[in-house]
N, C-alpha and C. Protein backbone atom coordinates (compact mmCIF):
# COMPACT_ATOMS: atom_id res chain seq x y z
N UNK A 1 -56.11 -48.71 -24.30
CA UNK A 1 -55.10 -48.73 -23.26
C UNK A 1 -53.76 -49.12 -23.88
N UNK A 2 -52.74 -48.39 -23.74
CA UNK A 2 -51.62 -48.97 -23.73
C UNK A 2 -50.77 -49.76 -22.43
N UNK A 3 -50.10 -50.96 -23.20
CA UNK A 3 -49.46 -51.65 -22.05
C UNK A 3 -47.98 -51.79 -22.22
N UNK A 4 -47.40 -51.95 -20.71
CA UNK A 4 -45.85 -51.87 -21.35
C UNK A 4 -45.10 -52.40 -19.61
N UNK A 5 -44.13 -52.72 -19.97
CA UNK A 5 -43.24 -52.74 -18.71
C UNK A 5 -42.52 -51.98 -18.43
N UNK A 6 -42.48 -51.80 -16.74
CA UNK A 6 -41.91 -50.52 -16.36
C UNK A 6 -40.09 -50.31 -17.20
N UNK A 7 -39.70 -51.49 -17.40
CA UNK A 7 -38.34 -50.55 -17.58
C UNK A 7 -38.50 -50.51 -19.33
N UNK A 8 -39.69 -50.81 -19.86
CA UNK A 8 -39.66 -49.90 -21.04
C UNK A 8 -40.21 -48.74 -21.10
N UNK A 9 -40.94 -48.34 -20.50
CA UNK A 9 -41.51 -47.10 -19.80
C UNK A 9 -40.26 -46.23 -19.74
N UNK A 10 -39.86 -46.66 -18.70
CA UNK A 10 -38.00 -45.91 -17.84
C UNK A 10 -37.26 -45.10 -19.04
N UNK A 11 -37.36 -46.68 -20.01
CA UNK A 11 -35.82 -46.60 -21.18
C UNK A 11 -36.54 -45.69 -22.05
N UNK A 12 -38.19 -45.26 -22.17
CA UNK A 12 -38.37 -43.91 -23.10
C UNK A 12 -38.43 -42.58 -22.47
N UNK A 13 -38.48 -42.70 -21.59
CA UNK A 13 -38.48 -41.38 -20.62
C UNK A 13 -36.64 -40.92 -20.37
N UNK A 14 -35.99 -42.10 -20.28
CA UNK A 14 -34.84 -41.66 -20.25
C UNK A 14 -34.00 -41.12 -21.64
N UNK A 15 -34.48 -41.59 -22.65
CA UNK A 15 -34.63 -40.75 -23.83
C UNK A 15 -34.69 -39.59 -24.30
N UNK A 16 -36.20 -39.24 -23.37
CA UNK A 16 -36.11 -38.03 -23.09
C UNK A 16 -35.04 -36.75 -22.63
N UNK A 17 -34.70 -37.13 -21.48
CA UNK A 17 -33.76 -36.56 -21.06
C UNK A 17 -31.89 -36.80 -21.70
N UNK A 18 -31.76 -37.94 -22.13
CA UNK A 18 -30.58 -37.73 -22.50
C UNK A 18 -30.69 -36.91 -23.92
N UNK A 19 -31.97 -36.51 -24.75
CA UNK A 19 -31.89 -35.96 -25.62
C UNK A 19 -31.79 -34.38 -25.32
N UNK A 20 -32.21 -33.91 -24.40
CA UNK A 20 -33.11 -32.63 -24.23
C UNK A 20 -31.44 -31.87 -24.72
N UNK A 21 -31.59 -30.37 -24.39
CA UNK A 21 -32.49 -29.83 -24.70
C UNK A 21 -33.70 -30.07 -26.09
N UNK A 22 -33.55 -31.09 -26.69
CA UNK A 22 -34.02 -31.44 -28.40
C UNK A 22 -35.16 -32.33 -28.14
N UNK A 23 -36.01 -33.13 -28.54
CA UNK A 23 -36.65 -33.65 -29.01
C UNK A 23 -36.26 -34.89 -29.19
N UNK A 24 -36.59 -36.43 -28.39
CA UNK A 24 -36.47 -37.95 -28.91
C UNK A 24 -37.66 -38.23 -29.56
N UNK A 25 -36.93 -39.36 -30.11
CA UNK A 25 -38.36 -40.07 -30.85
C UNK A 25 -37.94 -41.13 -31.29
N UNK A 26 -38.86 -42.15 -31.11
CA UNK A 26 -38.38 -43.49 -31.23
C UNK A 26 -39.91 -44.54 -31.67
N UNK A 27 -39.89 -45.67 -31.77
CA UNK A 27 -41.20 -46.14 -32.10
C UNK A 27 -41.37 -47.45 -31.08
N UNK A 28 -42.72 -47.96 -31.18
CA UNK A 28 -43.18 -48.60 -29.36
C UNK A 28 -43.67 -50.04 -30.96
N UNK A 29 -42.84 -50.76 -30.43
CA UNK A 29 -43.13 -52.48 -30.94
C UNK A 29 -44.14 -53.60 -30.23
N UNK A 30 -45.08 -54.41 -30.82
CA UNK A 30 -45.63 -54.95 -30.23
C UNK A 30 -46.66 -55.34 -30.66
N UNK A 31 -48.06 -55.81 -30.45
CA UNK A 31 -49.49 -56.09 -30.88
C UNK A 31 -50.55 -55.31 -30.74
N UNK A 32 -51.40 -55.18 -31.25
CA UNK A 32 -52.60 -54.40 -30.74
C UNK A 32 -53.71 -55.93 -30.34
N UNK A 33 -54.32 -55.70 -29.63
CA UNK A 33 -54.82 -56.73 -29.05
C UNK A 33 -56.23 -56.18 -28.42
N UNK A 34 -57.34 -56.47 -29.71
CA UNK A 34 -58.79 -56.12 -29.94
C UNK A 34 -59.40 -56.17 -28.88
N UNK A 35 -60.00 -54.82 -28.02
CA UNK A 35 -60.86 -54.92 -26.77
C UNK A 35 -59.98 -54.60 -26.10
N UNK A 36 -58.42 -54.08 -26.25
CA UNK A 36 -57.57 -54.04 -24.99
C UNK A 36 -56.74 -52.87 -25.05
N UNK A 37 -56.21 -53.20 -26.36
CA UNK A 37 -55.27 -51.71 -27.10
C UNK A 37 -53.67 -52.17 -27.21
N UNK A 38 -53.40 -51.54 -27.37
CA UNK A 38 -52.00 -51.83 -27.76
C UNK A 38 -50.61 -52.21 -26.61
N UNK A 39 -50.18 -53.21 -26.81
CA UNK A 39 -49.42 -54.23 -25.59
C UNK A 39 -47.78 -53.78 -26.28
N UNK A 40 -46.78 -53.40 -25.88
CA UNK A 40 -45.49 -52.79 -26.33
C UNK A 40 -44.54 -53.77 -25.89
N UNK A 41 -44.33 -54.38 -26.69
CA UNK A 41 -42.64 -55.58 -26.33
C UNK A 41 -41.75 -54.97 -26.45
N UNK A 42 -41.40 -54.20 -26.51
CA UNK A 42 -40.05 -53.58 -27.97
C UNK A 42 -39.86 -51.87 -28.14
N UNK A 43 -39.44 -51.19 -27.67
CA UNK A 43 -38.54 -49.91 -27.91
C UNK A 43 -37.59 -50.05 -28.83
N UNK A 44 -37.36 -49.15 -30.07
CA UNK A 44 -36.44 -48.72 -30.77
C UNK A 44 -36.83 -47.12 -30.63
N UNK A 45 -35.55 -46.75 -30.25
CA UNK A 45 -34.66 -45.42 -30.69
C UNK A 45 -34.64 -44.81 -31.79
N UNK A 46 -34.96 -43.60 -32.19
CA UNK A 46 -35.01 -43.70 -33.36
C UNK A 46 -34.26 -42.06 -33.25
N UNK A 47 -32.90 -41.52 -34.83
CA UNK A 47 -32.99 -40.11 -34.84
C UNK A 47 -33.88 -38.96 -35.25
N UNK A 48 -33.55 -38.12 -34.65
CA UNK A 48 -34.48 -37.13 -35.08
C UNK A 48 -33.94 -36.17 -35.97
N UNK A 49 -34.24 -36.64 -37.03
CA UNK A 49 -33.48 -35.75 -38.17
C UNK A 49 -34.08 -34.42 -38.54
N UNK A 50 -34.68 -33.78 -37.91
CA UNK A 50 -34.81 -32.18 -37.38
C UNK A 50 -33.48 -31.35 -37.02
N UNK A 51 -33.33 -30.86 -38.24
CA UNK A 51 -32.18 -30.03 -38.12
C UNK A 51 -32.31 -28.57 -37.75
N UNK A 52 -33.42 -27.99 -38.19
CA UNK A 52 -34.03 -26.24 -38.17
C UNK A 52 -34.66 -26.42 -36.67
N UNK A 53 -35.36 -27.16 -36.31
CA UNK A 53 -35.94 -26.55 -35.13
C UNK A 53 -36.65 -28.35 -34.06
N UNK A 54 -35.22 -28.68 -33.72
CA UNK A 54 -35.11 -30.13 -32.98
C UNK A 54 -35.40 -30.17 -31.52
N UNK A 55 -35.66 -28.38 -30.89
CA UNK A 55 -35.91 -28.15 -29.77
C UNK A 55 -37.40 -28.39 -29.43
N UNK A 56 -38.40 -28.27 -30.70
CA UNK A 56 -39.89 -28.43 -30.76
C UNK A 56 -40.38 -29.61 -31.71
N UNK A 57 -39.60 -30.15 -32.37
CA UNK A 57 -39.86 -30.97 -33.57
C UNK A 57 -39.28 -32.52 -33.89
N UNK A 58 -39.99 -33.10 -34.31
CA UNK A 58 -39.06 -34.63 -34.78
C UNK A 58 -39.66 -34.75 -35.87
N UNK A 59 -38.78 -35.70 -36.44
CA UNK A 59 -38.70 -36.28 -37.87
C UNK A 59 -38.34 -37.47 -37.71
N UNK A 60 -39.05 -38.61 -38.02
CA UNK A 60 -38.27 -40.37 -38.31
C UNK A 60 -37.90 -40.26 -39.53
N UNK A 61 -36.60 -40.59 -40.33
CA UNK A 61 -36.63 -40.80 -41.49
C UNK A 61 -37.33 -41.97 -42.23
N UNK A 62 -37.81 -41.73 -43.51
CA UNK A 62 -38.56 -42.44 -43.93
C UNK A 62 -37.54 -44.17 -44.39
N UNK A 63 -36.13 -44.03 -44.30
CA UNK A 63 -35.30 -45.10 -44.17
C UNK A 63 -35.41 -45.63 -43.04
N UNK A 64 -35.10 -45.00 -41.99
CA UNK A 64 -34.72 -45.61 -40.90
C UNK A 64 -36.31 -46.25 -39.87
N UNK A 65 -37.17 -45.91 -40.71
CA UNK A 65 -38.88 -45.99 -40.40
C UNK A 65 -39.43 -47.55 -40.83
N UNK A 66 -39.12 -47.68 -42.30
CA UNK A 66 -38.80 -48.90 -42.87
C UNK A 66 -38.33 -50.02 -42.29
N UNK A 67 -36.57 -49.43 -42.07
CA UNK A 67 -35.97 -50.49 -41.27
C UNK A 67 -36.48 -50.93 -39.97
N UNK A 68 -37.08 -50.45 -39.20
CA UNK A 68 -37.88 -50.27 -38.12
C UNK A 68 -38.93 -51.49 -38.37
N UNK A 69 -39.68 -51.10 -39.41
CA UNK A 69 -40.86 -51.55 -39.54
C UNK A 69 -40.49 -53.42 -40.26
N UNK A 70 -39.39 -53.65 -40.93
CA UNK A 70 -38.39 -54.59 -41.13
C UNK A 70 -38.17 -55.52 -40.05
N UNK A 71 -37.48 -54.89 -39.14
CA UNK A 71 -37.15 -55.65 -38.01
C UNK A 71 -38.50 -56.10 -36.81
N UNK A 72 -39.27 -55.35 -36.84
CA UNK A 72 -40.64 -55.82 -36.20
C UNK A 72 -40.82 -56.91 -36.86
N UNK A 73 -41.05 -57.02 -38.31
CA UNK A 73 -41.82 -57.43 -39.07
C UNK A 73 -41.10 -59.39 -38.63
N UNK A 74 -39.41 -59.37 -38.73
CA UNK A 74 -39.01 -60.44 -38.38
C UNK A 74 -39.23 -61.05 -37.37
N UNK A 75 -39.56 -60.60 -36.26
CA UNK A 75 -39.76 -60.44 -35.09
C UNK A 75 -41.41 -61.42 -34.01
N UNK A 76 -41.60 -61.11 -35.83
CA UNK A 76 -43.65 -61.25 -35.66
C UNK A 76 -44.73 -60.05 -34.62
N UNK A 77 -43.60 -59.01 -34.80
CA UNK A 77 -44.21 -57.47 -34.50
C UNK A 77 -44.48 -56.43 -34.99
N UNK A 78 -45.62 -55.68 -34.60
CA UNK A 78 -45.86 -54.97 -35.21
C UNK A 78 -45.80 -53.12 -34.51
N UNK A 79 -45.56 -51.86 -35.71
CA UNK A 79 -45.44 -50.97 -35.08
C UNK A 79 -47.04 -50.29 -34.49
N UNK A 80 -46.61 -50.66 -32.93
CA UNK A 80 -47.91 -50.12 -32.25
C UNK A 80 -48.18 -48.57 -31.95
N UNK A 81 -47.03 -47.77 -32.13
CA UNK A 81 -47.02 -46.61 -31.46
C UNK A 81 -45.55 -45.78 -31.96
N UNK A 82 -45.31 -44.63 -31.40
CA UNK A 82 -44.44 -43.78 -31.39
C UNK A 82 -44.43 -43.05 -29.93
N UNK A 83 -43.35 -42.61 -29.93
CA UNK A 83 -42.77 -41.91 -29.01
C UNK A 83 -42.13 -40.96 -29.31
N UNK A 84 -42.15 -39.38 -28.05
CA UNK A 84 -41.48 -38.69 -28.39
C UNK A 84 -41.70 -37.79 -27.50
N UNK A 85 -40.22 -36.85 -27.10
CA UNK A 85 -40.74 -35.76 -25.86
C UNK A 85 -40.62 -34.45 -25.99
N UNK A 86 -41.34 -33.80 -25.44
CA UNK A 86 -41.42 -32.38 -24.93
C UNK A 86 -40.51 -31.79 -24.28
N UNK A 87 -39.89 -30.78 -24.88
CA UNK A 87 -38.76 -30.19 -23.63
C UNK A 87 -39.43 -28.93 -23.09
N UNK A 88 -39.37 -28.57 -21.82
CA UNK A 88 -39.90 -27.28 -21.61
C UNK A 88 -41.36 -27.23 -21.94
N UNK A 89 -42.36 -28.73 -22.28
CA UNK A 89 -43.44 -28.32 -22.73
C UNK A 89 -44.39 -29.39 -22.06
N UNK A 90 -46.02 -29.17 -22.14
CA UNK A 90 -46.44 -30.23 -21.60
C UNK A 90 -46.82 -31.75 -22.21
N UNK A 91 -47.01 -32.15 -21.46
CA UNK A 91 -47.23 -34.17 -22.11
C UNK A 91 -48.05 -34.02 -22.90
N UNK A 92 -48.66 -32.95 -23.45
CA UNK A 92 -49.88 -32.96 -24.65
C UNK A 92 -49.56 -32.68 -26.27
N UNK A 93 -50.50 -33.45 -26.93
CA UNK A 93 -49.98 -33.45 -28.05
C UNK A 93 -50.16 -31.89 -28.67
N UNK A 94 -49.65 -31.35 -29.35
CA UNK A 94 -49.59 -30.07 -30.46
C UNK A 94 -50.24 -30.16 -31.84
N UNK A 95 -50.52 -29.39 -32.56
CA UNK A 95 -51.04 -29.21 -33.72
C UNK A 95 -50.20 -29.73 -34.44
N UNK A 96 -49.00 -29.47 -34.61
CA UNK A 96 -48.21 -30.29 -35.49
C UNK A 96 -48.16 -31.55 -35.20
N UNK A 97 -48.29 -32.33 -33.52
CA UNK A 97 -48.34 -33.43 -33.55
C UNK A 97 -49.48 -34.19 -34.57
N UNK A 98 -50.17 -33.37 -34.69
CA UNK A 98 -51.68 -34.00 -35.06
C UNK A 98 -51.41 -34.14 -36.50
N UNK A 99 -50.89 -33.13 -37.33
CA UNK A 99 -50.68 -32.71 -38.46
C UNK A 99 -50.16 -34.26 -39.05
N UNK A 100 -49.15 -34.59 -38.39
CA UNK A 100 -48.19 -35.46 -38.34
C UNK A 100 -48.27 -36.67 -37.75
N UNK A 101 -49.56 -36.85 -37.42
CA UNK A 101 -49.60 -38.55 -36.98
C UNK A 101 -50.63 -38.91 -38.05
N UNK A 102 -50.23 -40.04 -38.45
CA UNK A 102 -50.76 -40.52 -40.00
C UNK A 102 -50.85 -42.02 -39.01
N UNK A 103 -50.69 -42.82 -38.67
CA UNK A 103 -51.09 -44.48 -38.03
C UNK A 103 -52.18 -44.72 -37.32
N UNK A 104 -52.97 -44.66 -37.82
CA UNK A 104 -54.63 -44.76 -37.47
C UNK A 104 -54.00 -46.11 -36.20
N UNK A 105 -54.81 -46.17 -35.22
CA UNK A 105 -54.93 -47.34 -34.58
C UNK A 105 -53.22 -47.05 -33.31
N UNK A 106 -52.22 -46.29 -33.67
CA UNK A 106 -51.68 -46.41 -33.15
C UNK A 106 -51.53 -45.38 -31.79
N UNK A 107 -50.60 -46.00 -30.85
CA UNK A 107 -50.35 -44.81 -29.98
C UNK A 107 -49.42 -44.11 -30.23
N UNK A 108 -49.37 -42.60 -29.62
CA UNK A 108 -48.42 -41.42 -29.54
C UNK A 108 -48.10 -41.28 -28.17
N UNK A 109 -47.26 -41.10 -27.80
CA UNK A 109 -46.49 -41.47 -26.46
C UNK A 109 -45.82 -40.27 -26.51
N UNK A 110 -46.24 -39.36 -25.27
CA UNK A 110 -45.38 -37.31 -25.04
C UNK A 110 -44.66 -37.62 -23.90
N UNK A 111 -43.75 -37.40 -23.42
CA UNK A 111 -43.03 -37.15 -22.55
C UNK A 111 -42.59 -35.96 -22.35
N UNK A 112 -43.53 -35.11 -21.32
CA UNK A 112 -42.69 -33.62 -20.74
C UNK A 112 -41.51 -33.98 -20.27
N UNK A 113 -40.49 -33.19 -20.45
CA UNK A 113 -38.90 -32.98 -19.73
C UNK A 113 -38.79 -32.15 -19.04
N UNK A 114 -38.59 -31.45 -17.99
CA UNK A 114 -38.73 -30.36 -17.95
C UNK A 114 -37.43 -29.99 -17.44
N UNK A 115 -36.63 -29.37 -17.66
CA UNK A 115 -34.73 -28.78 -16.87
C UNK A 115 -34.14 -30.21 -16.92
N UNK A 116 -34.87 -31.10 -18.39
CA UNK A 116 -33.67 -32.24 -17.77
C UNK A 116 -33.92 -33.21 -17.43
N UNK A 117 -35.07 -33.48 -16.94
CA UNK A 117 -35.79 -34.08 -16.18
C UNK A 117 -37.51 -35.10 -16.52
N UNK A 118 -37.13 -36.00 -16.82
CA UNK A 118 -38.63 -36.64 -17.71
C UNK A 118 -39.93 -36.28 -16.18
N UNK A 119 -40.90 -35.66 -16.32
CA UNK A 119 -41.92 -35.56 -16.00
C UNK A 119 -42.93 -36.20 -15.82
N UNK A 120 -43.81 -36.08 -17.02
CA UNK A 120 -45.44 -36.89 -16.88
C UNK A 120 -45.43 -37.03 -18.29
N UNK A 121 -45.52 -38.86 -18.70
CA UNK A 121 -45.65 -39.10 -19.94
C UNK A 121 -47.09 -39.38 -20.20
N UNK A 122 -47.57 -38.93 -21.10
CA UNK A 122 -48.82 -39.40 -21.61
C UNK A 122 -49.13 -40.04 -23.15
N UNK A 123 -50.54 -40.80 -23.05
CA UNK A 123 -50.37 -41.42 -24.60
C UNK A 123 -51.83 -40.97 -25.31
N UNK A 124 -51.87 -41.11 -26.43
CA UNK A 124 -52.87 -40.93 -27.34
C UNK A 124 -53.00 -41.56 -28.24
N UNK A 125 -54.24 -41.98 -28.31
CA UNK A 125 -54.82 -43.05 -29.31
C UNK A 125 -55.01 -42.50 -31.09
N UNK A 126 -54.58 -42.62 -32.11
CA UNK A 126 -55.18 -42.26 -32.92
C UNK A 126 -55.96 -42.56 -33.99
N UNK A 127 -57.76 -42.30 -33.98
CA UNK A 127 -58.73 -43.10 -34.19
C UNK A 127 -59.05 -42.81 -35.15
N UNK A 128 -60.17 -43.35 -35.77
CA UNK A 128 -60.81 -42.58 -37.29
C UNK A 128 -60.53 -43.53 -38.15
N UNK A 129 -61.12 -43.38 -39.55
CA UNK A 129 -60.74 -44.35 -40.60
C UNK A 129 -60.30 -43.61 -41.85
N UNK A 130 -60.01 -42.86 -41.49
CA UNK A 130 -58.94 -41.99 -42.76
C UNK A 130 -58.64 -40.45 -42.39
N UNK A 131 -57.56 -39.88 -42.85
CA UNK A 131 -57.10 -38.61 -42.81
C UNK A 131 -58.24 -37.81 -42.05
N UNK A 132 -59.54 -37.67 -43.05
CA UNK A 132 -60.57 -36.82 -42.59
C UNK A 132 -61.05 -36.44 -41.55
N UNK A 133 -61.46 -38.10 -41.00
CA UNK A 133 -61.78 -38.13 -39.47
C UNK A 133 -60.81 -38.11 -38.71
N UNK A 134 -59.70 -38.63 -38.93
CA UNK A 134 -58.80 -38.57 -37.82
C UNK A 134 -58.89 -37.91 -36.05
N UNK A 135 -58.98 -38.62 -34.94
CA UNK A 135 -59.03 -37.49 -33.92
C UNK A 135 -57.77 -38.46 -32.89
N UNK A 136 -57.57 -37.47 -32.13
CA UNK A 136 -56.80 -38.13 -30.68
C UNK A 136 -57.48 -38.63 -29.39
N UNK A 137 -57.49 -39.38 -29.07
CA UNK A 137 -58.27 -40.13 -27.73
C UNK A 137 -57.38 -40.14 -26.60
N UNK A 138 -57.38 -39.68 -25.59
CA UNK A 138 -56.83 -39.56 -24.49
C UNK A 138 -56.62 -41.24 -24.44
N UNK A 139 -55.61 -41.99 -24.03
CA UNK A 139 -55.18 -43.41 -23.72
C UNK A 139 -54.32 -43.95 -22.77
N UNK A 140 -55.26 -44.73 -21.12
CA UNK A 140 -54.00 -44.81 -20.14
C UNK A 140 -53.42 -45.39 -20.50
N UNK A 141 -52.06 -45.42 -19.66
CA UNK A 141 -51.08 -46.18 -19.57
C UNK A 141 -51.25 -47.45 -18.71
N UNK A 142 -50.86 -48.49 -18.84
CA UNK A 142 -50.55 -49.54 -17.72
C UNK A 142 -49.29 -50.01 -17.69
N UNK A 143 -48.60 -49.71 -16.59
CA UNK A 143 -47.30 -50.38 -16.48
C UNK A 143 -47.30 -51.46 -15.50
N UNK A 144 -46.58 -52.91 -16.83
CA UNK A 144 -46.53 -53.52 -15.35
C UNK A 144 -45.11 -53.52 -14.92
N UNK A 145 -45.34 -53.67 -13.48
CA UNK A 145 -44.12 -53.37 -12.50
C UNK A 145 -43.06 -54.50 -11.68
N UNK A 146 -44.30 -56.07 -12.67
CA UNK A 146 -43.81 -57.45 -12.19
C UNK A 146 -42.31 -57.62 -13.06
N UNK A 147 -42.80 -57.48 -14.30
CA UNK A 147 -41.74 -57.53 -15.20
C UNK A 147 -40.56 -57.01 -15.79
N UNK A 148 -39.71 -57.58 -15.88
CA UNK A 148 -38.62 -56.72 -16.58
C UNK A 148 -38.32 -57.48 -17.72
N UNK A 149 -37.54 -56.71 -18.48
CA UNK A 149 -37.21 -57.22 -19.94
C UNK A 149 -36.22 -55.80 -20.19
N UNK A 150 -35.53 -56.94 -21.49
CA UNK A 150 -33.89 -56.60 -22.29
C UNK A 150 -34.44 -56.10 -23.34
N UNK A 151 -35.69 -55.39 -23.32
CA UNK A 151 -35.89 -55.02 -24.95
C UNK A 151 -35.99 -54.04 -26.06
N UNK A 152 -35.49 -53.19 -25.22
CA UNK A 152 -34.52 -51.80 -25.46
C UNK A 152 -33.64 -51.36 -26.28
N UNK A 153 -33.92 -51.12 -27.90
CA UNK A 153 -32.60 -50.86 -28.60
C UNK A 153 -32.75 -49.60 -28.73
N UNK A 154 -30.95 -49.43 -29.51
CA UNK A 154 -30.63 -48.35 -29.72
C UNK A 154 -31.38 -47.76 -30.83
N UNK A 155 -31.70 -48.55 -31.86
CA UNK A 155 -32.01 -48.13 -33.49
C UNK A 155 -30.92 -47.67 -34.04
N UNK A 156 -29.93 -48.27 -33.94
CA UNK A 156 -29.40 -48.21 -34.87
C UNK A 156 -29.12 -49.62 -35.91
N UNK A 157 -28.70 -49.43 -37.08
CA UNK A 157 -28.64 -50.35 -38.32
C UNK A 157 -27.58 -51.55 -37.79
């Protein structure tokens, strides 16, 4: 299960849309927490340095991934997940998503857009103990709706 509060929920979906027509992507901060799944404190923003084809595709740079993983690290957090949306497409992951998720244990977070518009986000678990096995696990969401929180960055340096 992934867990999160609604206005971090909001602040990746709205991502979505202020990116579209292109592709956001950003990474989901926080703990994984054994028997439960992964609990998200923390949104960073991240660019999508997809230059050829940013309408279907993202890229984290492997700098700005680091720094990411840096600032968790101060934090006493860890990277639980990624994010990233669909324009014109559905909340499901793609072959290239798959190709391209290497964080065993973590979630993948889709957000359909559709005209603009964030849709139906969904998440996926990704399980296995190396490359080989690797598979995707369908993973709800829980938002809670008590809480709010400031914990929303931009990603930038």
């Amino acid at each position: 299960m992934l867990r999160l509060d609604y206005d971090l929920y909001q602040a990746l979906r709205a991502h979505g849309e202020e990116t579209y027509p292109n592709e956001c992507c950003g990474v989901l901060l926080g703990k994984h927490q054994p028997g439960i799944g992964n609990h998200v404190q923390q949104i960073v923003r991240a660019g999508n340095t997809r230059t050829d084809s940013a309408h279907n595709r993202y890229h984290i740079a492997p700098v700005e991934l680091i720094r990411i993983q840096r600032q968790a690290r101060s934090q006493s957090l860890d990277i639980v997940g990624f994010y990233h949306s669909h324009p014109d497409h559905p909340a499901q992951w793609s072959q290239t998503d798959f190709a391209e998720a290497h964080w065993l244990g973590c979630s993948y977070v889709i957000t359909s857009v559709e005209h603009g518009k964030a849709v139906l986000t969904n998440s996926f678990q990704l399980l296995g103990t190396s490359e080989e096995d690797k598979r995707f696990h369908d993973e709800s969401i829980e938002i809670n709706l008590a809480a709010t929180t400031a914990q929303t960055q931009e990603g930038k340096a």
